[in-house]
Structures are given as structure tokens and as C-alpha cells.
C-alpha atoms as a PDB file:
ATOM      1  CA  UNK A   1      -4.475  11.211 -11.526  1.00  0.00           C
ATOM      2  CA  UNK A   2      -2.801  13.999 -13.794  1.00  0.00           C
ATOM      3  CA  UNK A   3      -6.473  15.034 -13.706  1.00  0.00           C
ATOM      4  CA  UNK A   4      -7.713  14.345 -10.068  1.00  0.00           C
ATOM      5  CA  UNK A   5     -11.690  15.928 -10.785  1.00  0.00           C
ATOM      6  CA  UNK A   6     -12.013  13.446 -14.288  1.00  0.00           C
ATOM      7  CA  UNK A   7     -10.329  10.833 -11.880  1.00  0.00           C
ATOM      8  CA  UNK A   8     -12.475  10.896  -9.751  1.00  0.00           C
ATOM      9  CA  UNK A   9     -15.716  10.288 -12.201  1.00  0.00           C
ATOM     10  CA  UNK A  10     -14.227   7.450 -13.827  1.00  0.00           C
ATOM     11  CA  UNK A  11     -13.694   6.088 -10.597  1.00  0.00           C
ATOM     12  CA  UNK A  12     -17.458   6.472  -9.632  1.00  0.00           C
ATOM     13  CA  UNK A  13     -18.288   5.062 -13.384  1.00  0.00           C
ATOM     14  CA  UNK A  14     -15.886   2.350 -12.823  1.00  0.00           C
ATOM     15  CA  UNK A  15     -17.869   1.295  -9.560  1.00  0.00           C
ATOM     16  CA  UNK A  16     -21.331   2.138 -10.402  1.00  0.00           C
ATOM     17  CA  UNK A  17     -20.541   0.331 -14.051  1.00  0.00           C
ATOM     18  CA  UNK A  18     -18.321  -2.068 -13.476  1.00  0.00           C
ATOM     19  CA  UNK A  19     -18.425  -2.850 -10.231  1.00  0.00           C
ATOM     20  CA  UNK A  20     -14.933  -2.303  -9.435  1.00  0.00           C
ATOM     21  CA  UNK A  21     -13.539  -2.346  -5.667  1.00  0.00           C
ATOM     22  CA  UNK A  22     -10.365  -0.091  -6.084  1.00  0.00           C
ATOM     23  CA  UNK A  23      -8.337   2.093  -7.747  1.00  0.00           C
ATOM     24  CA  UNK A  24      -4.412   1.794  -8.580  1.00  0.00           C
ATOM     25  CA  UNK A  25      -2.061   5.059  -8.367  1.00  0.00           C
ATOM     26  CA  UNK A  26       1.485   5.817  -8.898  1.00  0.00           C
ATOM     27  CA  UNK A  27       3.847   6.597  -5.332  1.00  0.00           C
ATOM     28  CA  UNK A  28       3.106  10.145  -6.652  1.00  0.00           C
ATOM     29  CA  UNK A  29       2.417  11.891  -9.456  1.00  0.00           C
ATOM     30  CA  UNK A  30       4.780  14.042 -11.679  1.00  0.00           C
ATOM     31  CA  UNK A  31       6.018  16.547  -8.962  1.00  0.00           C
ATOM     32  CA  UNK A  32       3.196  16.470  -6.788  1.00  0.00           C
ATOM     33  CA  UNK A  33       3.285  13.756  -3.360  1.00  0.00           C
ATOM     34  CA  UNK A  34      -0.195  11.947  -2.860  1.00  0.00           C
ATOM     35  CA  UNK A  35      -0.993  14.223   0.084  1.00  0.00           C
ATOM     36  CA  UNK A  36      -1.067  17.443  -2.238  1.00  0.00           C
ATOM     37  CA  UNK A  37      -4.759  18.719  -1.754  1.00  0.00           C
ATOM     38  CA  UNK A  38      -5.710  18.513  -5.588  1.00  0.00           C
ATOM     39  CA  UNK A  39      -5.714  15.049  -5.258  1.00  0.00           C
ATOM     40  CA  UNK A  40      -8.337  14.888  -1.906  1.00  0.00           C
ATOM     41  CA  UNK A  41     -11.299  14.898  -4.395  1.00  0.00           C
ATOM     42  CA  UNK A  42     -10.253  11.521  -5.449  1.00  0.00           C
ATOM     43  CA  UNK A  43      -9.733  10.182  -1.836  1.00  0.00           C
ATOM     44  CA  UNK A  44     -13.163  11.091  -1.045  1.00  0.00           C
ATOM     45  CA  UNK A  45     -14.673   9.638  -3.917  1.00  0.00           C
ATOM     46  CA  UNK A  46     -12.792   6.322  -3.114  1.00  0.00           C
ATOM     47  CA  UNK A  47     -14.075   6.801   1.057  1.00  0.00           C
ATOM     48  CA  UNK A  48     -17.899   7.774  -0.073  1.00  0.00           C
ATOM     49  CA  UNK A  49     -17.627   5.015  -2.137  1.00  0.00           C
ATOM     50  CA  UNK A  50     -16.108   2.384  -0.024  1.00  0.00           C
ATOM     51  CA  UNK A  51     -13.440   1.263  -2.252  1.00  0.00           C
ATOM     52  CA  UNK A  52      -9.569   0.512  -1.719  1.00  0.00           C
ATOM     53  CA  UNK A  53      -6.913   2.824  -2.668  1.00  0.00           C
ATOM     54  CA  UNK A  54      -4.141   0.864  -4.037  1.00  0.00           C
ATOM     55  CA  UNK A  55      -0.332   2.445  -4.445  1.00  0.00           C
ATOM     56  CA  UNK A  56       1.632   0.748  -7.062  1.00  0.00           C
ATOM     57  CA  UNK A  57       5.876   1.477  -6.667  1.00  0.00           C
ATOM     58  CA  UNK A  58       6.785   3.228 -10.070  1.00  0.00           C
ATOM     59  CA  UNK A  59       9.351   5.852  -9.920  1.00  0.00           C
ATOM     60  CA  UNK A  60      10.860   4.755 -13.003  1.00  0.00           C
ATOM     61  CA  UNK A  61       7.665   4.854 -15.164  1.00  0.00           C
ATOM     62  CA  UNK A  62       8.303   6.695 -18.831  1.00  0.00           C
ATOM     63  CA  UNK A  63       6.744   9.969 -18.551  1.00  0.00           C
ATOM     64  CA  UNK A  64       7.243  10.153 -14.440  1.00  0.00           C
ATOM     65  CA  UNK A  65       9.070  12.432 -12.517  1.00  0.00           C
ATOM     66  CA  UNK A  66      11.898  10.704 -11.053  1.00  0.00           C
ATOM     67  CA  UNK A  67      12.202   9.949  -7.147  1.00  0.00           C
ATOM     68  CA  UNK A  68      15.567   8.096  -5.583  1.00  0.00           C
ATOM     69  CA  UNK A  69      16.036   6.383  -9.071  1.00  0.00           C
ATOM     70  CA  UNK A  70      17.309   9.209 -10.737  1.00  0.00           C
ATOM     71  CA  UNK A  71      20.792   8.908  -9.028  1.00  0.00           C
ATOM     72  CA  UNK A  72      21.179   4.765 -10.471  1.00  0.00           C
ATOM     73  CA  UNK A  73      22.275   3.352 -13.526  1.00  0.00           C
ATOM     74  CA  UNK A  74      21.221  -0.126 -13.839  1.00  0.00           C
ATOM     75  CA  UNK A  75      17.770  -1.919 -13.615  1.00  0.00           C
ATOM     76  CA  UNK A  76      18.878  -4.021 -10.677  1.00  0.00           C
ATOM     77  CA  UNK A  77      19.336  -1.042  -8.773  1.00  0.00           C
ATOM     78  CA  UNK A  78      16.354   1.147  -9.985  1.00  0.00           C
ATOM     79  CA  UNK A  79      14.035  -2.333  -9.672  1.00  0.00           C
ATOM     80  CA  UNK A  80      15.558  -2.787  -6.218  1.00  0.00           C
ATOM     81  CA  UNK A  81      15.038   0.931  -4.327  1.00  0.00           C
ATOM     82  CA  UNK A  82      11.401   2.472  -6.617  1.00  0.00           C
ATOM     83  CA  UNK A  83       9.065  -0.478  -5.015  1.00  0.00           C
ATOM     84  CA  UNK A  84       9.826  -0.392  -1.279  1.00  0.00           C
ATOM     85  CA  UNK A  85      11.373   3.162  -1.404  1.00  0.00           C
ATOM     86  CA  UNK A  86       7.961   4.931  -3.035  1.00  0.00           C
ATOM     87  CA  UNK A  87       6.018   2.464  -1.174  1.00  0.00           C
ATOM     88  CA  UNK A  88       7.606   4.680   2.268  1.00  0.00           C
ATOM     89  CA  UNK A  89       7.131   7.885   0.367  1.00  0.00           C
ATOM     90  CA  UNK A  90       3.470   7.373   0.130  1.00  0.00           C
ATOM     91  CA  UNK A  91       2.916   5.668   3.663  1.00  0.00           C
ATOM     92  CA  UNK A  92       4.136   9.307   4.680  1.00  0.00           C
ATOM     93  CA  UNK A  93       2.291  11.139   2.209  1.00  0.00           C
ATOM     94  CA  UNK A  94      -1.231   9.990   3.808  1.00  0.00           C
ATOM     95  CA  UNK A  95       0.107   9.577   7.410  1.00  0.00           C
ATOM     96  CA  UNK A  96       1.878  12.254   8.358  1.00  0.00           C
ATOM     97  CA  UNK A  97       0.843  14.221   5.317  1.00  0.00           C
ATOM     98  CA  UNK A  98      -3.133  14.157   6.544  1.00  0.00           C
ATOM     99  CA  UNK A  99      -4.547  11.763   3.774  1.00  0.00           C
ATOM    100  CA  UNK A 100      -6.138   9.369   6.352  1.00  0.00           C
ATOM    101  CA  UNK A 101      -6.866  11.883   8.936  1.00  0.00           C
ATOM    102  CA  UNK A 102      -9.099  13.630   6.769  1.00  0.00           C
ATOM    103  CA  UNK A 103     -10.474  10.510   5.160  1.00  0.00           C
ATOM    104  CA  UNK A 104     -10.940   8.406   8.321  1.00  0.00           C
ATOM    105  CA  UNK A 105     -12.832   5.514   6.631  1.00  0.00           C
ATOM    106  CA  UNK A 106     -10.331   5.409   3.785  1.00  0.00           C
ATOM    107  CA  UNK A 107      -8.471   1.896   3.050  1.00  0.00           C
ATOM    108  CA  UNK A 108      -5.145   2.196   1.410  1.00  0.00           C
ATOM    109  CA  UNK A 109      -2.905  -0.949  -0.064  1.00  0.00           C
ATOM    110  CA  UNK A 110       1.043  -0.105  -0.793  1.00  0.00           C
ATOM    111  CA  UNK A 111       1.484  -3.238  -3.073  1.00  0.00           C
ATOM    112  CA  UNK A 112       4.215  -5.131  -4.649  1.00  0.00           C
ATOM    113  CA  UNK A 113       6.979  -3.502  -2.388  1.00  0.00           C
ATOM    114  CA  UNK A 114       7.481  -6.224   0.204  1.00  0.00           C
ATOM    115  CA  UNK A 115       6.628  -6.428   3.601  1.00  0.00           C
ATOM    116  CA  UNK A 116       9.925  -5.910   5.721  1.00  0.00           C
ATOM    117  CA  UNK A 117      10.663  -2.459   5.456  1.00  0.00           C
ATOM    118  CA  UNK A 118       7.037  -1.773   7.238  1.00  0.00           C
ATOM    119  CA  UNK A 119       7.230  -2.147  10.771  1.00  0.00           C
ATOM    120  CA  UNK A 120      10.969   0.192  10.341  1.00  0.00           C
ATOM    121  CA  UNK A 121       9.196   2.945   8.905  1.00  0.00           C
ATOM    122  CA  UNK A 122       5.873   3.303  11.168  1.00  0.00           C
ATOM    123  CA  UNK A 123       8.442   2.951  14.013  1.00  0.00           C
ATOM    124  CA  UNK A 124      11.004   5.248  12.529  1.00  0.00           C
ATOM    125  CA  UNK A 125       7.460   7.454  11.698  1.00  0.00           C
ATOM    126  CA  UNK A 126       6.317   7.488  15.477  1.00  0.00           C
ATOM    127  CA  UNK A 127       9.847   8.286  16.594  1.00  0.00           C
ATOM    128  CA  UNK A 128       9.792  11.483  15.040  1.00  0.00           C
ATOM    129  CA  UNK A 129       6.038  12.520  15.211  1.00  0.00           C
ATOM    130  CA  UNK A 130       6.749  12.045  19.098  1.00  0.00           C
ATOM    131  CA  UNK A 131      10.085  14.442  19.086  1.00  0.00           C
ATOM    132  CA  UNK A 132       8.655  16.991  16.640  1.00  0.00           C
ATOM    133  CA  UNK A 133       4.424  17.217  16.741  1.00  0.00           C
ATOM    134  CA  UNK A 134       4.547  20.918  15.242  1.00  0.00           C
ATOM    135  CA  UNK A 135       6.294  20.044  12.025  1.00  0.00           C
ATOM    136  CA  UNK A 136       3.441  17.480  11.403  1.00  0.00           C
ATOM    137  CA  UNK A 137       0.199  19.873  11.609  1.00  0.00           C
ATOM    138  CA  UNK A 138      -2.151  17.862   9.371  1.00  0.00           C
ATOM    139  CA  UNK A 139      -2.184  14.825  12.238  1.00  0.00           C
ATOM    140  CA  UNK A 140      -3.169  14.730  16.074  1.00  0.00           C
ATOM    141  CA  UNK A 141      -1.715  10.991  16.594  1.00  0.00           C
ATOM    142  CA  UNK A 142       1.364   8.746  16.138  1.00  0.00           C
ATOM    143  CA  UNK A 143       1.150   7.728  11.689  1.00  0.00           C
ATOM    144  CA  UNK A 144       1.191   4.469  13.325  1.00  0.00           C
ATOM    145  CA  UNK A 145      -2.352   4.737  14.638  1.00  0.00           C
ATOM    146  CA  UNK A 146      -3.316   5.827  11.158  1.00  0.00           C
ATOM    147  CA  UNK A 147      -2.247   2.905   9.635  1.00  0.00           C
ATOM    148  CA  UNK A 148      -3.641   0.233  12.025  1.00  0.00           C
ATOM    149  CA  UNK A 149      -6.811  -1.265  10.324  1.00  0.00           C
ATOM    150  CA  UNK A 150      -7.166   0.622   7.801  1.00  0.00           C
ATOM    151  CA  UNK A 151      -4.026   0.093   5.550  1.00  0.00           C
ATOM    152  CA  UNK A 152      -2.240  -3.267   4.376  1.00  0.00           C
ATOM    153  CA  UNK A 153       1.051  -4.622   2.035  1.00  0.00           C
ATOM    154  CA  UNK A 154       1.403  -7.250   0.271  1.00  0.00           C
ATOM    155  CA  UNK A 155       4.228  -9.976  -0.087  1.00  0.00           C
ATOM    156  CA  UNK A 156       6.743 -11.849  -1.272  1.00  0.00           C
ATOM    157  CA  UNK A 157       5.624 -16.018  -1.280  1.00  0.00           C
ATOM    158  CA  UNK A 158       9.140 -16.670   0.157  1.00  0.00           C
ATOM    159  CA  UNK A 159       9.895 -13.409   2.180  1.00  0.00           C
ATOM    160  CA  UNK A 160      11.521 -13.870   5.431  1.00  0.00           C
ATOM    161  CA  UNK A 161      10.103 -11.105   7.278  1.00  0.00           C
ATOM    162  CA  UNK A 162       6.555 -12.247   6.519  1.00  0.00           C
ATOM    163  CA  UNK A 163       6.144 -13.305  10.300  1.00  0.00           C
ATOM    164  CA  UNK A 164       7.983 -10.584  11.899  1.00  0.00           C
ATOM    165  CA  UNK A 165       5.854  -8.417   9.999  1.00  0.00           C
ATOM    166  CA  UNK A 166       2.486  -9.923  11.127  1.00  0.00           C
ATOM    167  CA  UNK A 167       3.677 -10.123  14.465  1.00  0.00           C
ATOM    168  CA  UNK A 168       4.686  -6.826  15.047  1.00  0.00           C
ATOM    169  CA  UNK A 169       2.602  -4.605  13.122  1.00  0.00           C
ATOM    170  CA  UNK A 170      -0.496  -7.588  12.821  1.00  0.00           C
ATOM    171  CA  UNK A 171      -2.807  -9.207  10.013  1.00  0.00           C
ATOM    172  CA  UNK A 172      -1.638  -6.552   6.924  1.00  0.00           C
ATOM    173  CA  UNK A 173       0.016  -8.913   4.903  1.00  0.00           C
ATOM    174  CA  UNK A 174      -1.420  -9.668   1.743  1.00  0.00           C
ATOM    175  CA  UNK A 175      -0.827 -12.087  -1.362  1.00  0.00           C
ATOM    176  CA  UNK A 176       0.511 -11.387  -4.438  1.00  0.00           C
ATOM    177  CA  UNK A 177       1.566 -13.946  -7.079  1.00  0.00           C
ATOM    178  CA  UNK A 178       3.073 -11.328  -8.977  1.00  0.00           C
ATOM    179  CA  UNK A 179       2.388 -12.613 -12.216  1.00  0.00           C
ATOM    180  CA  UNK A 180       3.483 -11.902 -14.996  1.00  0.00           C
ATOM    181  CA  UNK A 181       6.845 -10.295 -13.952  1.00  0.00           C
ATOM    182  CA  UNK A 182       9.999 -11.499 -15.060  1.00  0.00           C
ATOM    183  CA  UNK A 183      10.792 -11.798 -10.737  1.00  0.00           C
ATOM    184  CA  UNK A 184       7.656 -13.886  -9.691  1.00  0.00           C
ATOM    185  CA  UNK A 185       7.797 -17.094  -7.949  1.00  0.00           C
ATOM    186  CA  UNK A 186       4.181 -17.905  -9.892  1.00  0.00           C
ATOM    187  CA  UNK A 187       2.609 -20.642 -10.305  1.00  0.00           C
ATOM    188  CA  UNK A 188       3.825 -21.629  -7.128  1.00  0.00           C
ATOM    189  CA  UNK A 189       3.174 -19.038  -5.136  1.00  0.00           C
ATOM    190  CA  UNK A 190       0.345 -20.113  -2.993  1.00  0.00           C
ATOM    191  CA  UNK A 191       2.199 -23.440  -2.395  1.00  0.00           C
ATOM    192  CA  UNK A 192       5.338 -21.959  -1.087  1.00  0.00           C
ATOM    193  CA  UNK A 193       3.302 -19.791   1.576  1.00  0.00           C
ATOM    194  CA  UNK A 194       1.234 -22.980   2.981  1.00  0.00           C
ATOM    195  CA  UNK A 195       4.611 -24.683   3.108  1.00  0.00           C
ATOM    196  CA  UNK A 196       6.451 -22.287   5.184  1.00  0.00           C
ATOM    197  CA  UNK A 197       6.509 -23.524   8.758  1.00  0.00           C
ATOM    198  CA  UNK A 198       7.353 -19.650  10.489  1.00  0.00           C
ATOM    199  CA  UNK A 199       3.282 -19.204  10.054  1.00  0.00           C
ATOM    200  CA  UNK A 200       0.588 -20.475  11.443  1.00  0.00           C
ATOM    201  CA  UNK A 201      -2.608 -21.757   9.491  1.00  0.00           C
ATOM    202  CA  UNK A 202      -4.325 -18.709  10.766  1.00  0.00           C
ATOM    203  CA  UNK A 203      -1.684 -16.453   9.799  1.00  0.00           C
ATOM    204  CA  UNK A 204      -1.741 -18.444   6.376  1.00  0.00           C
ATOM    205  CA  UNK A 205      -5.382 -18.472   5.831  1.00  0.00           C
ATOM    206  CA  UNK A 206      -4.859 -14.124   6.411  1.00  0.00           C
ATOM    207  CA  UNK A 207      -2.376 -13.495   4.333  1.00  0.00           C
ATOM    208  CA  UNK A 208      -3.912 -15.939   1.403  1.00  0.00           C
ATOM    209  CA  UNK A 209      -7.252 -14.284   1.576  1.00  0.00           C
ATOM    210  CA  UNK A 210      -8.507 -12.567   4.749  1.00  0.00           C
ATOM    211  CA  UNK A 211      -6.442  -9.608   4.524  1.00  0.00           C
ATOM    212  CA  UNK A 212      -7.148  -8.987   1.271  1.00  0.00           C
ATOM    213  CA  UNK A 213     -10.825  -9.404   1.681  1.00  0.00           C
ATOM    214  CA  UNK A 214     -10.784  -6.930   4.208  1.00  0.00           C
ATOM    215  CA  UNK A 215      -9.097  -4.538   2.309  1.00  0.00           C
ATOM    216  CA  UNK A 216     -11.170  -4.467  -0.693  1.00  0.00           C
ATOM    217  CA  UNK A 217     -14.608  -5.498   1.628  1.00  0.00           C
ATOM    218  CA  UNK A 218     -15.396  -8.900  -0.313  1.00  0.00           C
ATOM    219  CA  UNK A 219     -16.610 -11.882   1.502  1.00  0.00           C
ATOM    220  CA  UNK A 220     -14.276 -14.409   2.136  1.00  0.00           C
ATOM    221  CA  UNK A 221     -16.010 -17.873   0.542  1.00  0.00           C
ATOM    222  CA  UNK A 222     -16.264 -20.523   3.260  1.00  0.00           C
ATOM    223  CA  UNK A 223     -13.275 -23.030   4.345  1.00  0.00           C
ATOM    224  CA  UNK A 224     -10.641 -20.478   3.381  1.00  0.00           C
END
């Protein structure tokens, strides 16, 4: 992504070649947000091609510029704010910021930062597109609208906010085992979501696979 035009060709190799179904970028990248026009020609390889764009948290990666993490001193602390904290950066980067109104058919996944801290920052979004319109000149609707069916998050097995999340904002919630990280609930994973009795088999059945089938557009094999 340092190089958004040689980016975007291995991205179209990677597909044609490999039949890959998305690509995986930092919250941002050095000093430039993910709304920064240099990077478009990679969003519209990614829409023309029908593939997922996937944000990964990582304001702490060697070689990054720092965002939030800059001010901590202790993994806990840097582990705990660069996931969900970039994860909001780049929700605003390609709502408000104009990603997804100029892309309209592009899918975006802001993985491995939780769920929770979603339906808070799409309100908290709306709340102040709808007080100040002019200061966001690359949109025409509440980021909210932007989002709905088009982007998606993924989840903790045992996070508590799992239903809220589903119920307020809908079916976005995806899987994750998170393997290998030191943090991951894996291999049980998959058994502590179909044991949780706050969702539904529906809801279950979604988040497992559905969601994440309709993010990256692969069939969904039957009795899932």
C-alpha cells in the first residue's frame, strides 16, 4: 500500500492467479488515512474486481507511523486501544472520508477489533454528519447508510455485545478464531458461540458463516 499503483496489480494477479477474494491493509498507512486519494486506485481495483477490502488494527507495527499508541508504555495498553481504536479511524476514513461513496459496490471488513464499539461510533458518526453536513463534503448521507450492507466486523467467541451489536446495527458480525495469537479462545471458538444462549440459531448460523460469505461473495455450503 506504500505503493498504491503496484498494489493494485498484485491485487489483480492475486485474483486472476490465485484466485484470491480480498485484500488485507493496515488502519492507515505511514502518515497518510485510507481515504487519501493515492490510495482510490486500489479501491477500484478491489470494486471492478469484486473482492473484499479487509482492515487489519496495527498502529503499533515496526516501521508504522504511530496513531493513539504513541502516548502508552506497555503492551496491555497499546494491544488494548490500536485494534478497536484504528478499526474507528478507518470506518471514518471511507465513510465520512468518501471511500464508499465513490466506490458504491465496494465491501469493506474492519477485523479483529471487536464488535462493541460499532454501533457507538456510526451513531456518534450520524450525530455529527447531521449537526455539521459542510465539514463532510465527500458524502451526501448519514456514514451510517454507507456502512449498511456493504461493510462487516468480526468478533470475539465470548463477547458480550455480540447481540446488541446484531440487533442494533444487524447481520455484520463475523467469526474469527483468532488463531494463532497469544489472546485467542481457539480451538474452541466455534463451540463457545453455539453455546451462548443471548443468540439465536439464525443469528449463530450468520455470524459462523453467512456474514462472512457475504462479505467475501462465497457460497455458503448447505446445512450451515
Amino acid at each position: 500500500m506504500i505503493a498504491p499503483e503496484a498494489a493494485a496489480e498484485e491485487l489483480e494477479r492475486c485474483v486472476r492467479d490465485d484466485g484470491f477474494v480480498g485484500l488485507v491493509c493496515a488502519q492507515h498507512i505511514l502518515d497518510k488515512n485510507l481515504d487519501d486519494p493515492s490510495f482510490d486506485v486500489v479501491w477500484a481495483t478491489a470494486e471492478r474486481l469484486g473482492v473484499a477490502v479487509c482492515v487489519h488494527g496495527g498502529g503499533q507495527a515496526p516501521g508504522q507511523v504511530p496513531f493513539v499508541v504513541e502516548r502508552l508504555d506497555s503492551i496491555l495498553m497499546v494491544h488494548a486501544f490500536t485494534h478497536p481504536v484504528g478499526a474507528m479511524l478507518a470506518l471514518t476514513c471511507f465513510t465520512v472520508g468518501g471511500v464508499l461513496h465513490r466506490f458504491p459496490d465496494l465491501r469493506v471488513g474492519f477485523l479483529e477489533a471487536g464488535a462493541g464499539w460499532l454501533p457507538f461510533w456510526l451513531e456518534r458518526l450520524d450525530e455529527h454528519w447531521e449537526h455539521a453536513p459542510d465539514q463532510a463534503p465527500s458524502i451526501d448521507r448519514p456514514p451510517s447508510e454507507y456502512f449498511d450492507g456493504r461493510c462487516f466486523v468480526s468478533c470475539e467467541p465470548d463477547e458480550r455485545t455480540v447481540s446488541y451489536v446484531l440487533s442494533s446495527v444487524g447481520d455484520v458480525v463475523c467469526y474469527a478464531s483468532d488463531y494463532c495469537h497469544w489472546d485467542c479462545a481457539f480451538p474452541d471458538t466455534v463451540r463457545i458461540l453455539r453455546e451462548r444462549e443471548d443468540l439465536d440459531d439464525e443469528q449463530k448460523s450468520a455470524v459462523l458463516g453467512g456474514n462472512a460469505a457475504r462479505l467475501y461473495r462465497l457460497p455458503v455450503p448447505a446445512g450451515v
